[in-house]
Protein backbone atom coordinates (compact mmCIF):
# COMPACT_ATOMS: atom_id res chain seq x y z
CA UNK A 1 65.36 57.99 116.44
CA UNK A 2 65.98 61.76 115.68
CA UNK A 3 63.98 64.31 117.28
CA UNK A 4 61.48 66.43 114.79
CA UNK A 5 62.58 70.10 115.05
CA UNK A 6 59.72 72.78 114.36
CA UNK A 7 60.69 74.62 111.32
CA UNK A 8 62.81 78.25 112.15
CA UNK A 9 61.93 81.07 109.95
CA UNK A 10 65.15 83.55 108.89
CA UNK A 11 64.82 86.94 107.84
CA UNK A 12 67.64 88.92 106.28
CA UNK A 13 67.87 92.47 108.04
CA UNK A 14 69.68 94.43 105.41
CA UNK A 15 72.29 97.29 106.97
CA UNK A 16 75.39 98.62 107.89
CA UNK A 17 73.98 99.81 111.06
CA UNK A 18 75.38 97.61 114.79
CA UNK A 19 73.04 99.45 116.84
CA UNK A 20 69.89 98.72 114.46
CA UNK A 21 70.70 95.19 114.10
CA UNK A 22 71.00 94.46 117.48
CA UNK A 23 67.98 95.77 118.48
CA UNK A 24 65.95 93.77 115.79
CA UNK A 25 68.13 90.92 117.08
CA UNK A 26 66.76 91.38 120.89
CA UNK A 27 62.95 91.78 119.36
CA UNK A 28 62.65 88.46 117.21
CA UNK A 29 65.54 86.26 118.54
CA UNK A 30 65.26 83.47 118.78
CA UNK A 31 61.97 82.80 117.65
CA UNK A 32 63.44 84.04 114.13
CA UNK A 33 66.52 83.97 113.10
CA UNK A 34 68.34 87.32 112.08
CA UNK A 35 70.71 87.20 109.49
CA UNK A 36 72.66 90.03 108.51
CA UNK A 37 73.94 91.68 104.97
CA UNK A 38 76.04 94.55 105.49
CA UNK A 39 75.01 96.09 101.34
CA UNK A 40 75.64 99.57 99.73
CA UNK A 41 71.98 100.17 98.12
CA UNK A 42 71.03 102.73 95.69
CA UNK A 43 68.36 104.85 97.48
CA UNK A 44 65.78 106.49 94.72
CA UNK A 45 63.88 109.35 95.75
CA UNK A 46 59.94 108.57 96.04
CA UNK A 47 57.35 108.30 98.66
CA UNK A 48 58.29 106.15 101.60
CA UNK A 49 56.53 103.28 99.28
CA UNK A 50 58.58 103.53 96.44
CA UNK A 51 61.95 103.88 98.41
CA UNK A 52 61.14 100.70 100.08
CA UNK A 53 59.66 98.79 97.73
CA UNK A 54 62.66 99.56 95.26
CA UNK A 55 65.48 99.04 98.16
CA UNK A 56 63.83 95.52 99.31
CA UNK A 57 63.96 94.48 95.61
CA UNK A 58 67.22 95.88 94.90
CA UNK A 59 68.81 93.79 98.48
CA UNK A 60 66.49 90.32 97.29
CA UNK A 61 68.37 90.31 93.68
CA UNK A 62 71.62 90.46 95.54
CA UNK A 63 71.10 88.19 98.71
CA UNK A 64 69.17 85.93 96.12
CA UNK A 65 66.01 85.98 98.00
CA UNK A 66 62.25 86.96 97.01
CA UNK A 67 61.14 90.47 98.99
């Protein structure tokens, strides 16, 4: 008989940056998983809004995941 396991959520923490990732890693680990994409983004120039709106799209289409 297997054991049921509860269902993990993942996020993908998008950057280049060690330091950055392991502190998000420390914060939600392991009640979520951290996966990491080390990506070159375009940044476009916008309110805070607009940058981040455009840069979580822009990583989704590449990782293949929704934003």
């Amino acid at each position: 008989m297997t054991t049921p396991t509860a269902a993990r959520h993942i996020v993908n923490f998008i950057t280049g940056n060690a330091n950055k990732l392991g502190e998000v890693k420390a914060i939600l680990e392991p009640a979520i998983q951290v996966d990491s994409k080390k990506l070159n983004l375009l940044e476009i120039q916008g309110t805070l809004e607009e940058v981040t709106l455009d840069k979580c799209r822009r990583a989704a289409d590449l990782v293949g995941t929704s934003c």
